[in-house]
PDB file of N, CA and C in Angstrom:
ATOM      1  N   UNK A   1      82.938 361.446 -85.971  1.00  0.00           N
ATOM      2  CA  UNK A   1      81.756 361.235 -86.792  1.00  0.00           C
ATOM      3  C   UNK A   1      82.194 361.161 -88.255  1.00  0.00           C
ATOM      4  N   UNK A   2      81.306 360.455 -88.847  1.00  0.00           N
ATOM      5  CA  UNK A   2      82.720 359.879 -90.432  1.00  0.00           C
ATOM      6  C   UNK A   2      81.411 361.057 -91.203  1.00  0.00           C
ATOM      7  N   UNK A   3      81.481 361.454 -92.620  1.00  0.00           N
ATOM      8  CA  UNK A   3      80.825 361.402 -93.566  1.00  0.00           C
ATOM      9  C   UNK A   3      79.398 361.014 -93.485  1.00  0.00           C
ATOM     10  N   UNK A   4      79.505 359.859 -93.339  1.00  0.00           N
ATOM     11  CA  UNK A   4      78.510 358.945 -93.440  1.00  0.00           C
ATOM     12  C   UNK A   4      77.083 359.531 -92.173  1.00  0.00           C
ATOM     13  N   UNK A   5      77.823 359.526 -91.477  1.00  0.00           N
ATOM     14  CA  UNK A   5      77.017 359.822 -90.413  1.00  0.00           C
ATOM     15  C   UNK A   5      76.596 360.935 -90.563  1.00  0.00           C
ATOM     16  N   UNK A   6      77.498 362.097 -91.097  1.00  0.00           N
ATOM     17  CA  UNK A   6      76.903 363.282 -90.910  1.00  0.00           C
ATOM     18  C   UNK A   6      75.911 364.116 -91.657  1.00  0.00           C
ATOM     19  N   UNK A   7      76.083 362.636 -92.991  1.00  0.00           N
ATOM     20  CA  UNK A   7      75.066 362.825 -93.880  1.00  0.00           C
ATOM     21  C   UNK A   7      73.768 361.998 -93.379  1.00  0.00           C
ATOM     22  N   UNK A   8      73.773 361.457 -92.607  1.00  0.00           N
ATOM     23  CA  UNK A   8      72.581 360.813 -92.136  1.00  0.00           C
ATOM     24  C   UNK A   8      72.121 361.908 -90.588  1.00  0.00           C
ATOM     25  N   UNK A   9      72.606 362.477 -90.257  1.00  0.00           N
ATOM     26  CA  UNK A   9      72.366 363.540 -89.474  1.00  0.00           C
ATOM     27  C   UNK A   9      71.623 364.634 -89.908  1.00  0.00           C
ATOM     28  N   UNK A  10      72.020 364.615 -91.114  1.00  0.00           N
ATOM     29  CA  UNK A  10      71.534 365.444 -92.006  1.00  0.00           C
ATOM     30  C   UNK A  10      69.796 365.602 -92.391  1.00  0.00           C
ATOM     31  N   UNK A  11      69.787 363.802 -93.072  1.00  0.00           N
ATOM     32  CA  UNK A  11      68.657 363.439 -93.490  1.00  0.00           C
ATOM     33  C   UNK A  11      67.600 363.410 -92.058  1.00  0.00           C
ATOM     34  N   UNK A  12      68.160 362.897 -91.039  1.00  0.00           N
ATOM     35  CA  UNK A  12      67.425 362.911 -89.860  1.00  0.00           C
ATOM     36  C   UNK A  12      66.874 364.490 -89.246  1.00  0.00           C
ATOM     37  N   UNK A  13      67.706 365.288 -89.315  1.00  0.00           N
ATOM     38  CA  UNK A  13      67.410 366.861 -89.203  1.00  0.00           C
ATOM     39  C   UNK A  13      66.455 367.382 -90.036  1.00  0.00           C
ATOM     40  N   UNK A  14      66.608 367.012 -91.043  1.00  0.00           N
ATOM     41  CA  UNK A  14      65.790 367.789 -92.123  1.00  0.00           C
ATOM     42  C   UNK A  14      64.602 366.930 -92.441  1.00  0.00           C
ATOM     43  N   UNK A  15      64.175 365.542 -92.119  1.00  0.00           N
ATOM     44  CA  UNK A  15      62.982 364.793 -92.421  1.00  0.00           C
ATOM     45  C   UNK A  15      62.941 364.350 -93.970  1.00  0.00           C
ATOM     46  N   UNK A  16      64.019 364.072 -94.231  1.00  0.00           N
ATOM     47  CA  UNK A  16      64.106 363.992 -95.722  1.00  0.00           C
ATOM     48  C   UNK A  16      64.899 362.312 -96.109  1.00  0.00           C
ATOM     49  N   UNK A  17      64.439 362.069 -97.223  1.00  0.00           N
ATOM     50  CA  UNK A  17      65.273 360.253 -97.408  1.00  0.00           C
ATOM     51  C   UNK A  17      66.012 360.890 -98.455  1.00  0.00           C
ATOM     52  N   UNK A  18      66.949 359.351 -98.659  1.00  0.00           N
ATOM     53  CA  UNK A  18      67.964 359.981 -99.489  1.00  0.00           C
ATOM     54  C   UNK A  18      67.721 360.065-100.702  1.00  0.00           C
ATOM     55  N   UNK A  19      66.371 359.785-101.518  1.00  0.00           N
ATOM     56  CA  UNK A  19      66.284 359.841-102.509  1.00  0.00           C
ATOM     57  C   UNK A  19      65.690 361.268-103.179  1.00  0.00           C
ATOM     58  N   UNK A  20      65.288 362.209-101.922  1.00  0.00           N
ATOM     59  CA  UNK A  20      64.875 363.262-101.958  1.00  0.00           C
ATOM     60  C   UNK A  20      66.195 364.482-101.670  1.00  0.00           C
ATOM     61  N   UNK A  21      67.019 363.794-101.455  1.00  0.00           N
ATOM     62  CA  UNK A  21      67.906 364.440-100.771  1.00  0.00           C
ATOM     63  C   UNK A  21      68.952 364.876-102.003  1.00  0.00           C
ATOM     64  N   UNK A  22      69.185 363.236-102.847  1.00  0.00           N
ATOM     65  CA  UNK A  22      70.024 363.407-104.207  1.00  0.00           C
ATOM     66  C   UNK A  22      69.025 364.395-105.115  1.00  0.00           C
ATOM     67  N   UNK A  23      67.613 364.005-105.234  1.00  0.00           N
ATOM     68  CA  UNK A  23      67.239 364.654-106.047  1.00  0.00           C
ATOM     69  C   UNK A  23      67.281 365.930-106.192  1.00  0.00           C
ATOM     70  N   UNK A  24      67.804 366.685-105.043  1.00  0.00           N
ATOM     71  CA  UNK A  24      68.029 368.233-104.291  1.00  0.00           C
ATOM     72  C   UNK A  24      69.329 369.011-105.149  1.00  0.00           C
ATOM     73  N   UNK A  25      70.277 367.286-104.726  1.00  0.00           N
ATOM     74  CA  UNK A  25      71.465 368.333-105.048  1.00  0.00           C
ATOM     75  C   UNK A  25      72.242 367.662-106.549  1.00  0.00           C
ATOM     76  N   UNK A  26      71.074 367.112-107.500  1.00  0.00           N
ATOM     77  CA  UNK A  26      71.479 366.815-108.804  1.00  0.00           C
ATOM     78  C   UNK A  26      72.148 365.349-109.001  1.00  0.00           C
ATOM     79  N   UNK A  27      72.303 364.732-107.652  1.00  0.00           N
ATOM     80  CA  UNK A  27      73.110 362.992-107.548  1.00  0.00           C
ATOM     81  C   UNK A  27      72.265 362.138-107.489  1.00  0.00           C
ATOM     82  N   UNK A  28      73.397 360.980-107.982  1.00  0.00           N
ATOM     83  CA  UNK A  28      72.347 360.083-107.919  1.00  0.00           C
ATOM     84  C   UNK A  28      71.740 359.386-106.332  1.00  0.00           C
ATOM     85  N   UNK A  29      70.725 358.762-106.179  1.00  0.00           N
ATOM     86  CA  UNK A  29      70.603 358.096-104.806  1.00  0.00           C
ATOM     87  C   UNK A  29      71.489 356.759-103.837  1.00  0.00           C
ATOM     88  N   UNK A  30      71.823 356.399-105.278  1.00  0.00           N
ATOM     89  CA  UNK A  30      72.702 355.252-104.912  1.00  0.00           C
ATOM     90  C   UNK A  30      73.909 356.247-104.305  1.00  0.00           C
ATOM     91  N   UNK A  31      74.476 357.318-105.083  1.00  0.00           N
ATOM     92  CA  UNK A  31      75.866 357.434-104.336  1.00  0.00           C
ATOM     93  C   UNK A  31      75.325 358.209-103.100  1.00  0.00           C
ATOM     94  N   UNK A  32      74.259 358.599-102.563  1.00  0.00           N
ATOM     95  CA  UNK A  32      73.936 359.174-101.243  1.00  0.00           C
ATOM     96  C   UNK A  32      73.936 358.205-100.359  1.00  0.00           C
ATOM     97  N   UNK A  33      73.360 357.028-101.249  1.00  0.00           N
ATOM     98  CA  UNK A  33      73.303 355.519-100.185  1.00  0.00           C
ATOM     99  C   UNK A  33      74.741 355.158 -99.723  1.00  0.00           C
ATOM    100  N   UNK A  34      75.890 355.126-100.944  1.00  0.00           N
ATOM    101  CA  UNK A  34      77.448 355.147-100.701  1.00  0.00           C
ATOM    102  C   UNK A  34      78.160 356.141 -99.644  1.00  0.00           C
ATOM    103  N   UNK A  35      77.348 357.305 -99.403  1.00  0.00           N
ATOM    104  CA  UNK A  35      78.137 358.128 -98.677  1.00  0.00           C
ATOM    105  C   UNK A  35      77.655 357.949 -97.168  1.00  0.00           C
ATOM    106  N   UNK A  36      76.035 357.855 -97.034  1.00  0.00           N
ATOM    107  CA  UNK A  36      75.470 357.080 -95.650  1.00  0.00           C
ATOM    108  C   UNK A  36      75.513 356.328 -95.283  1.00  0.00           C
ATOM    109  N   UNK A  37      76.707 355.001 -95.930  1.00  0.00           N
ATOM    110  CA  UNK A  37      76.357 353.688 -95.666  1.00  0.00           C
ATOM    111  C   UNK A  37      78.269 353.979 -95.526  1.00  0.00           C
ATOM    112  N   UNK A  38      79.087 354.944 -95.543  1.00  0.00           N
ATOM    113  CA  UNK A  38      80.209 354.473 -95.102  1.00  0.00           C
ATOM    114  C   UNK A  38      80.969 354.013 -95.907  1.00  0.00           C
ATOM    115  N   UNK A  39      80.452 353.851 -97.469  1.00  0.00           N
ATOM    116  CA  UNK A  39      81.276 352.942 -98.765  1.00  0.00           C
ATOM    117  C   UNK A  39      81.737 354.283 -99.335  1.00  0.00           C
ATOM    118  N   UNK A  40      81.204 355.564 -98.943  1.00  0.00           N
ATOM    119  CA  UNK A  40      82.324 356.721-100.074  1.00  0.00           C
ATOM    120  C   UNK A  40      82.488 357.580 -98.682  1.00  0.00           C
ATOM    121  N   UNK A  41      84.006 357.957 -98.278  1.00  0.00           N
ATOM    122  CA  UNK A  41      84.735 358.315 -97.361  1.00  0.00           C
ATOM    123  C   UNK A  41      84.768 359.970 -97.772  1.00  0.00           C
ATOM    124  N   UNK A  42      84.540 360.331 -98.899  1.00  0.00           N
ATOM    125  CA  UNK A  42      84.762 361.600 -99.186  1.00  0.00           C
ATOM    126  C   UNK A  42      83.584 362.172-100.480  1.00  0.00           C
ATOM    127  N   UNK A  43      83.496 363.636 -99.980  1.00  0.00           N
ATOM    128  CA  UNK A  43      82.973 364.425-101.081  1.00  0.00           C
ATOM    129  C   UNK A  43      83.886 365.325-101.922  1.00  0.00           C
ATOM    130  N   UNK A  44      83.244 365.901-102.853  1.00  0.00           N
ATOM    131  CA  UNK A  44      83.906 367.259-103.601  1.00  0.00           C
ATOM    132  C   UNK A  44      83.605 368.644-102.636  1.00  0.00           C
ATOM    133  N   UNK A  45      84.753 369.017-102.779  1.00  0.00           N
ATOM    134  CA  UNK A  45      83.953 370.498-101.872  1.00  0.00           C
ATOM    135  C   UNK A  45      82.521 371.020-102.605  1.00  0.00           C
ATOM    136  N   UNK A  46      82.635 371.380-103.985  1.00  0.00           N
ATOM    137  CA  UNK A  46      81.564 371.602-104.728  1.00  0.00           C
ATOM    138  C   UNK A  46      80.272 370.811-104.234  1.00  0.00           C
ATOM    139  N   UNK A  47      80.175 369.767-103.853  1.00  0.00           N
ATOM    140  CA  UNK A  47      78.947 368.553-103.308  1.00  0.00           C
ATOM    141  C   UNK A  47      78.274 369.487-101.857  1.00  0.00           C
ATOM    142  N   UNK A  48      79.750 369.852-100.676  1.00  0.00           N
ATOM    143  CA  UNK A  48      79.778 370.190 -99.725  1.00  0.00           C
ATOM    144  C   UNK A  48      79.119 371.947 -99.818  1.00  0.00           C
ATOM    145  N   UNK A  49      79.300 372.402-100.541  1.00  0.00           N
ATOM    146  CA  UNK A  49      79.281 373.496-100.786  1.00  0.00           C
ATOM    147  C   UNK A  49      77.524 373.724-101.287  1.00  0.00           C
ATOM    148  N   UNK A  50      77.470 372.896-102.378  1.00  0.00           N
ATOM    149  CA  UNK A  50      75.664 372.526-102.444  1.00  0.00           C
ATOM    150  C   UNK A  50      74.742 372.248-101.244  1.00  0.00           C
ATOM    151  N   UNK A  51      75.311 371.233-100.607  1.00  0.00           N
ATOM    152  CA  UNK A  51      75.020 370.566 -98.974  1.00  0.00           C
ATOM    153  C   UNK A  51      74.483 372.267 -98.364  1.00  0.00           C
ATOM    154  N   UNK A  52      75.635 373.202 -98.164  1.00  0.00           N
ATOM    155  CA  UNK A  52      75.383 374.487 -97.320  1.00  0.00           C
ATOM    156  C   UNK A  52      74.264 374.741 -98.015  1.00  0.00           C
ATOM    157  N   UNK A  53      74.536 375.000 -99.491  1.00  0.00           N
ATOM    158  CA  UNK A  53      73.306 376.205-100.122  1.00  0.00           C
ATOM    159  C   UNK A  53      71.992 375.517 -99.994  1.00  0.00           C
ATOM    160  N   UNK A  54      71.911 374.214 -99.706  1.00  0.00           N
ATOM    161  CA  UNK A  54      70.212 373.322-100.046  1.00  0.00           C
ATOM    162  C   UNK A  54      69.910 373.141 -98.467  1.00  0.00           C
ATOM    163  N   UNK A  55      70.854 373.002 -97.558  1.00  0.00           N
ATOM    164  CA  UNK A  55      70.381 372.122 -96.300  1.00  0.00           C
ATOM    165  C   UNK A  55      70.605 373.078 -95.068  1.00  0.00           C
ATOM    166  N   UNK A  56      71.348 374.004 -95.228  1.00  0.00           N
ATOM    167  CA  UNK A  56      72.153 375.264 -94.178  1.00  0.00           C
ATOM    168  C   UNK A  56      73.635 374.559 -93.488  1.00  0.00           C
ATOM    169  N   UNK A  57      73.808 373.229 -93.814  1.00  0.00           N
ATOM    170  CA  UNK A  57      74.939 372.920 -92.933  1.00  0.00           C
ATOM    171  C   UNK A  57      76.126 373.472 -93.497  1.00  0.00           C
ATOM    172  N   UNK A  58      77.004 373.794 -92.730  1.00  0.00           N
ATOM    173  CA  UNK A  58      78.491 374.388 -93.363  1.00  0.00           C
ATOM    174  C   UNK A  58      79.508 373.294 -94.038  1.00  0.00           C
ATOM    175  N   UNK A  59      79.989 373.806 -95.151  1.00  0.00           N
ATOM    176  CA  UNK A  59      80.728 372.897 -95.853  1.00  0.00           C
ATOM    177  C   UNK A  59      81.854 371.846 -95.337  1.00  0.00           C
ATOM    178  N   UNK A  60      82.302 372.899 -94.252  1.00  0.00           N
ATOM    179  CA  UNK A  60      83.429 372.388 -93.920  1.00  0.00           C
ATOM    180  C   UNK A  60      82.982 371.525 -92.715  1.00  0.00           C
ATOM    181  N   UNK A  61      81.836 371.476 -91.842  1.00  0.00           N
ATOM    182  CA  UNK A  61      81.271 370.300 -90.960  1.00  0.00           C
ATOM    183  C   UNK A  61      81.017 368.954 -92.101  1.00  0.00           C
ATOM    184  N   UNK A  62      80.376 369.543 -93.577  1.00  0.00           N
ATOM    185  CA  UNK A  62      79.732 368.386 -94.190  1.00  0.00           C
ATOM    186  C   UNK A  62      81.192 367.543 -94.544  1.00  0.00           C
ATOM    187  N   UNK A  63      82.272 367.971 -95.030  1.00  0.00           N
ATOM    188  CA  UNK A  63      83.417 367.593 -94.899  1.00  0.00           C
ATOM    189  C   UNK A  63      84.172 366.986 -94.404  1.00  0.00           C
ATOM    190  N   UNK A  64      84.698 367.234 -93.112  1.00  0.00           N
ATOM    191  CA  UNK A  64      85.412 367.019 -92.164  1.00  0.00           C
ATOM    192  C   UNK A  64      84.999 366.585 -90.575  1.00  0.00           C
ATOM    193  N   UNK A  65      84.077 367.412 -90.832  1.00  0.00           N
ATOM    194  CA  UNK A  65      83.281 367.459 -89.410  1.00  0.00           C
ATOM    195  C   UNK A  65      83.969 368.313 -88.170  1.00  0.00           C
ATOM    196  N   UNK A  66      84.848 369.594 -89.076  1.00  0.00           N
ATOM    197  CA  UNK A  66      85.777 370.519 -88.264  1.00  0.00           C
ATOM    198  C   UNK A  66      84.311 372.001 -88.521  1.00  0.00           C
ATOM    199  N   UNK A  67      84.562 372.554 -87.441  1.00  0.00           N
ATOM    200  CA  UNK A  67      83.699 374.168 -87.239  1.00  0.00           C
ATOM    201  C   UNK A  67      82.129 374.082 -86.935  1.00  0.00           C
ATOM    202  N   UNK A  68      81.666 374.693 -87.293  1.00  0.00           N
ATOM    203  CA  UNK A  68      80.307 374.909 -87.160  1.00  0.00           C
ATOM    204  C   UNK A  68      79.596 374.251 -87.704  1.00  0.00           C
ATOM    205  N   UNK A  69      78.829 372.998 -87.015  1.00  0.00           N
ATOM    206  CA  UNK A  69      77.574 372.508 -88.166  1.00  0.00           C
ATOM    207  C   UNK A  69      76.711 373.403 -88.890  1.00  0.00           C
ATOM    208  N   UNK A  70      76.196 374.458 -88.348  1.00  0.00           N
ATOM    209  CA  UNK A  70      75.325 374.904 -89.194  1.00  0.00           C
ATOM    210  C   UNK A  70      75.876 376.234 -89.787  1.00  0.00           C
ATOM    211  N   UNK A  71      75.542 376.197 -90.815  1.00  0.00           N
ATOM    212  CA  UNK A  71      76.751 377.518 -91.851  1.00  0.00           C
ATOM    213  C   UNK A  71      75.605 378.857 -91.341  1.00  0.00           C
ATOM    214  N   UNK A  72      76.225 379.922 -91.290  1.00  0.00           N
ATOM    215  CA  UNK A  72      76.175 381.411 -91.086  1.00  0.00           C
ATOM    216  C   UNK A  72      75.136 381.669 -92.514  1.00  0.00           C
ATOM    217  N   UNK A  73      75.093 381.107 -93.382  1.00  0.00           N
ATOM    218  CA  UNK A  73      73.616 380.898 -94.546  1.00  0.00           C
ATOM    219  C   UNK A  73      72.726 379.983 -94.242  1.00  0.00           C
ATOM    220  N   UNK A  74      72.314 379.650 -93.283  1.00  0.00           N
ATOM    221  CA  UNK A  74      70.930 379.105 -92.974  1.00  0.00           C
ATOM    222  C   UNK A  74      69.727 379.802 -93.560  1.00  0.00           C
ATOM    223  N   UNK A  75      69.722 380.598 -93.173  1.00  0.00           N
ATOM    224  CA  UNK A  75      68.506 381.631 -93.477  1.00  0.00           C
ATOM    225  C   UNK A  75      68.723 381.593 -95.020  1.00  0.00           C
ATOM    226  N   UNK A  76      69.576 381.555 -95.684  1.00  0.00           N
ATOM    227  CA  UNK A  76      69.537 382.052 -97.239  1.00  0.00           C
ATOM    228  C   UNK A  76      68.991 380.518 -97.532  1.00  0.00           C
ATOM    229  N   UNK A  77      69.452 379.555 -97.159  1.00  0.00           N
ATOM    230  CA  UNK A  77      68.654 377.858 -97.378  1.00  0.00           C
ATOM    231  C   UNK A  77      67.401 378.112 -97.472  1.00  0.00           C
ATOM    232  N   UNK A  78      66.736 378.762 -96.250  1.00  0.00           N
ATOM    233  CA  UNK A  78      65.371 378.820 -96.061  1.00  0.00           C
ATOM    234  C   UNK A  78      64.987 379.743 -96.841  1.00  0.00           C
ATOM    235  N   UNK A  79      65.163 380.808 -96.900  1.00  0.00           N
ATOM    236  CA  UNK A  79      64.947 381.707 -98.379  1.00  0.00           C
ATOM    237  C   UNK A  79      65.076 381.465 -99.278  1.00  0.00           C
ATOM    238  N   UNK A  80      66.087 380.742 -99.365  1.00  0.00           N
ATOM    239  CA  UNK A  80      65.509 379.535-101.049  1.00  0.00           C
ATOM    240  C   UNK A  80      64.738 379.119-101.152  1.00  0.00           C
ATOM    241  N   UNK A  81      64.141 377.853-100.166  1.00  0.00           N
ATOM    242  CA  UNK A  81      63.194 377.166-100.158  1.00  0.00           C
ATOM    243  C   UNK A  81      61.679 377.483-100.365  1.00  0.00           C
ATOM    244  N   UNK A  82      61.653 379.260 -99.796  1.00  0.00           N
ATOM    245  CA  UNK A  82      60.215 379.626 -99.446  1.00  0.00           C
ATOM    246  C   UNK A  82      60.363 380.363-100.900  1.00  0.00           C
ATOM    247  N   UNK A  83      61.271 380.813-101.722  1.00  0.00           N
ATOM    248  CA  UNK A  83      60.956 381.658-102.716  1.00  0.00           C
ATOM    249  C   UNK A  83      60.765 380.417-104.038  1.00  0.00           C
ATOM    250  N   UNK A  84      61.417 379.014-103.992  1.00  0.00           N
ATOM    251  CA  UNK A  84      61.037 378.341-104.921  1.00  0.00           C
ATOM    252  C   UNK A  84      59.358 377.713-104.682  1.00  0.00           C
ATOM    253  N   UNK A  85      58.973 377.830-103.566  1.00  0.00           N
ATOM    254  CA  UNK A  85      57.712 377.341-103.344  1.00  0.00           C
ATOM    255  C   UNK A  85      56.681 378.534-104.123  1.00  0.00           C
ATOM    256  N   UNK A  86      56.861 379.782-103.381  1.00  0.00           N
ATOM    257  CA  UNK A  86      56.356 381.184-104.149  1.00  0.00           C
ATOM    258  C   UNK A  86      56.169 381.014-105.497  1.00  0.00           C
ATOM    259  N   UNK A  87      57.025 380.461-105.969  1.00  0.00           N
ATOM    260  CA  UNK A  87      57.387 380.821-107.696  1.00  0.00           C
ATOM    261  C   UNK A  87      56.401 379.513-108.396  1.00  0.00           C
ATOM    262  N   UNK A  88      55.660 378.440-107.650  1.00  0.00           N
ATOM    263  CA  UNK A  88      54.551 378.042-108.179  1.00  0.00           C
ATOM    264  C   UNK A  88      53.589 378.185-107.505  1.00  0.00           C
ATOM    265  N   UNK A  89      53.319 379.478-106.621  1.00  0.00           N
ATOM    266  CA  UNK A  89      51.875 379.737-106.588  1.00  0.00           C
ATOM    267  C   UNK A  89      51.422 380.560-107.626  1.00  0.00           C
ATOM    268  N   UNK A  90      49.798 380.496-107.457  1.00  0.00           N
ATOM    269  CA  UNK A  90      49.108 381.420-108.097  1.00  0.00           C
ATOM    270  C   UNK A  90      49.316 382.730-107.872  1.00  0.00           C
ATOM    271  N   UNK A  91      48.726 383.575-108.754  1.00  0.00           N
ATOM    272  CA  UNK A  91      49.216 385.002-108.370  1.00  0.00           C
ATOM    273  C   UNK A  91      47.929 385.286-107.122  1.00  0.00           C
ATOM    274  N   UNK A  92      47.110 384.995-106.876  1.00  0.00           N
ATOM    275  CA  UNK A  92      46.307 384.987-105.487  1.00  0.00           C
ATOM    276  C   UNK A  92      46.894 384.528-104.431  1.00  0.00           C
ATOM    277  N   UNK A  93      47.577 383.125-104.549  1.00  0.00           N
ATOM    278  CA  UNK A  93      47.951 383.146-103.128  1.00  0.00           C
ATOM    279  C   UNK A  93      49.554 383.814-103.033  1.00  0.00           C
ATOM    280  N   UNK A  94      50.297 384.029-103.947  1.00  0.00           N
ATOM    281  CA  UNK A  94      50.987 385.604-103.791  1.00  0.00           C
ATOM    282  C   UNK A  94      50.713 386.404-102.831  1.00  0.00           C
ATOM    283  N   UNK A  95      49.454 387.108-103.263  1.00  0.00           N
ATOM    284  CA  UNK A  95      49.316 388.100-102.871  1.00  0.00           C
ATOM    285  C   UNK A  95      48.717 387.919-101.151  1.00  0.00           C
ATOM    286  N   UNK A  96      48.338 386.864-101.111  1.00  0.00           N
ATOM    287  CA  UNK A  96      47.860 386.348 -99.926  1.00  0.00           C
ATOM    288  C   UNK A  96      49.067 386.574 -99.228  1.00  0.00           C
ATOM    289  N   UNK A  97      50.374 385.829 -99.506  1.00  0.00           N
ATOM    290  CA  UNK A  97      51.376 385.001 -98.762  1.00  0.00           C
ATOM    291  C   UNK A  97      51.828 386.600 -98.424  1.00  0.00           C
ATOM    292  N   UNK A  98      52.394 387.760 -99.351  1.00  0.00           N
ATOM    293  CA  UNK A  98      52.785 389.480 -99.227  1.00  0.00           C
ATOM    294  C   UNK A  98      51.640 389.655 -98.386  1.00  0.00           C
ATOM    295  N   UNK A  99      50.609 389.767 -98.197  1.00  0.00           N
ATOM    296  CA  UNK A  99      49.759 390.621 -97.404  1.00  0.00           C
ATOM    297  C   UNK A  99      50.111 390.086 -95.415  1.00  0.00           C
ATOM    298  N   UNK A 100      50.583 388.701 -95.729  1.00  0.00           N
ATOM    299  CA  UNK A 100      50.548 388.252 -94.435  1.00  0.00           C
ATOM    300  C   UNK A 100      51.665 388.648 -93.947  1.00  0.00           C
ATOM    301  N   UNK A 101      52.902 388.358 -94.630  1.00  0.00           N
ATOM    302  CA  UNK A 101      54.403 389.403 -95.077  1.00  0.00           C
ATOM    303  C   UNK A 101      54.459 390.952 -94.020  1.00  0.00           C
ATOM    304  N   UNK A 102      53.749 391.251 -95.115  1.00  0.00           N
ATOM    305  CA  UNK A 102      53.397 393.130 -94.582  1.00  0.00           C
ATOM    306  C   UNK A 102      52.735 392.829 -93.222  1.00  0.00           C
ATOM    307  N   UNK A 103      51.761 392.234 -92.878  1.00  0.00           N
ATOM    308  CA  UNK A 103      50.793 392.216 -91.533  1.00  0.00           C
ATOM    309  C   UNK A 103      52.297 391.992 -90.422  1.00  0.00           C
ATOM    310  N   UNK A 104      52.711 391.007 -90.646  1.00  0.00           N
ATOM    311  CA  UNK A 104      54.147 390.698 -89.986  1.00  0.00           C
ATOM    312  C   UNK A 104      55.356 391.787 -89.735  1.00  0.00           C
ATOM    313  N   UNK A 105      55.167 392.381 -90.551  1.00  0.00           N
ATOM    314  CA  UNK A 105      56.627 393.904 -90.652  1.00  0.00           C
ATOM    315  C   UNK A 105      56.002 394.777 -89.891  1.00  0.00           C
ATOM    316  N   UNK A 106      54.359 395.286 -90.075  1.00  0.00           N
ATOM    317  CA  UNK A 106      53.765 396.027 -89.135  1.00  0.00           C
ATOM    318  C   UNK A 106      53.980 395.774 -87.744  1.00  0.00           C
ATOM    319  N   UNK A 107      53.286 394.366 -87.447  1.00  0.00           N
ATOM    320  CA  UNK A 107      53.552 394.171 -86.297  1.00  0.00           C
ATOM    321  C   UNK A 107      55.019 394.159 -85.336  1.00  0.00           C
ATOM    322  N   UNK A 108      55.720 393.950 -86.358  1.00  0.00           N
ATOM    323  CA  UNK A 108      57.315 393.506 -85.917  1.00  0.00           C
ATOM    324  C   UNK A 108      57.948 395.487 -85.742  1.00  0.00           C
ATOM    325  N   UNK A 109      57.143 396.574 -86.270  1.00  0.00           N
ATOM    326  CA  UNK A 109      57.281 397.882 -85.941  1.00  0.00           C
ATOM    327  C   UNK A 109      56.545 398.531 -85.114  1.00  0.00           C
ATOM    328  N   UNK A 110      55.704 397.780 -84.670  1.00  0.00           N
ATOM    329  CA  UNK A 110      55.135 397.986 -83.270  1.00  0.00           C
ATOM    330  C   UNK A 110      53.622 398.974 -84.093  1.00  0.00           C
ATOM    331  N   UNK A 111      53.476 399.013 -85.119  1.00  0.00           N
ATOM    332  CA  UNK A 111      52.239 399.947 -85.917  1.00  0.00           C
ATOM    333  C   UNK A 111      51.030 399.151 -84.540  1.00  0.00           C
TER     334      UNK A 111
END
């Protein structure tokens, strides 16, 4: 599986185009188009390394396509995602989103 592909594996996993995808990790769209289309053969680890922290895939799959597709920080991806969403709500639905939070920890302690 080249690069290319695995960045389009990517976009296909996650429901995302590539113009949403550069806009994620600070590039431009054209070179996402270069790397899905097979015209750029390689990243920076630093690129690969963004890839883990924004998408959960492991650097070294986004790379090479050697180890684990999905990096052992998945969950911290998704905890990104839900705490940058948080950070433009209102302080109501805050408190909404914590109350449902807590209802969840209760239940998950058997209260």
């Amino acid at each position: 599986m080249s690069l290319g592909q695995r960045v389009q594996t990517i976009l296909k996993e996650r429901k995302i185009k590539q113009v949403e995808f550069a806009r994620t990790l600070g590039i431009s769209a054209n070179y996402v188009n270069l790397i899905a289309n097979d015209k750029k053969e390689t990243i920076s680890h630093t690129l690969a390394k963004l890839i883990e922290e924004r998408y959960g895939y492991s650097a070294q799959w986004v790379l090479d396509g050697s180890g684990e597709k999905l990096s052992t920080n998945q969950l911290t991806a998704e905890k990104s995602e839900l705490l940058k969403k948080i950070q433009k709500m209102s302080s109501c639905e805050v408190r909404a989103v914590l109350a449902f939070v807590n209802t969840l920890e209760r239940l998950n302690k058997g209260d």
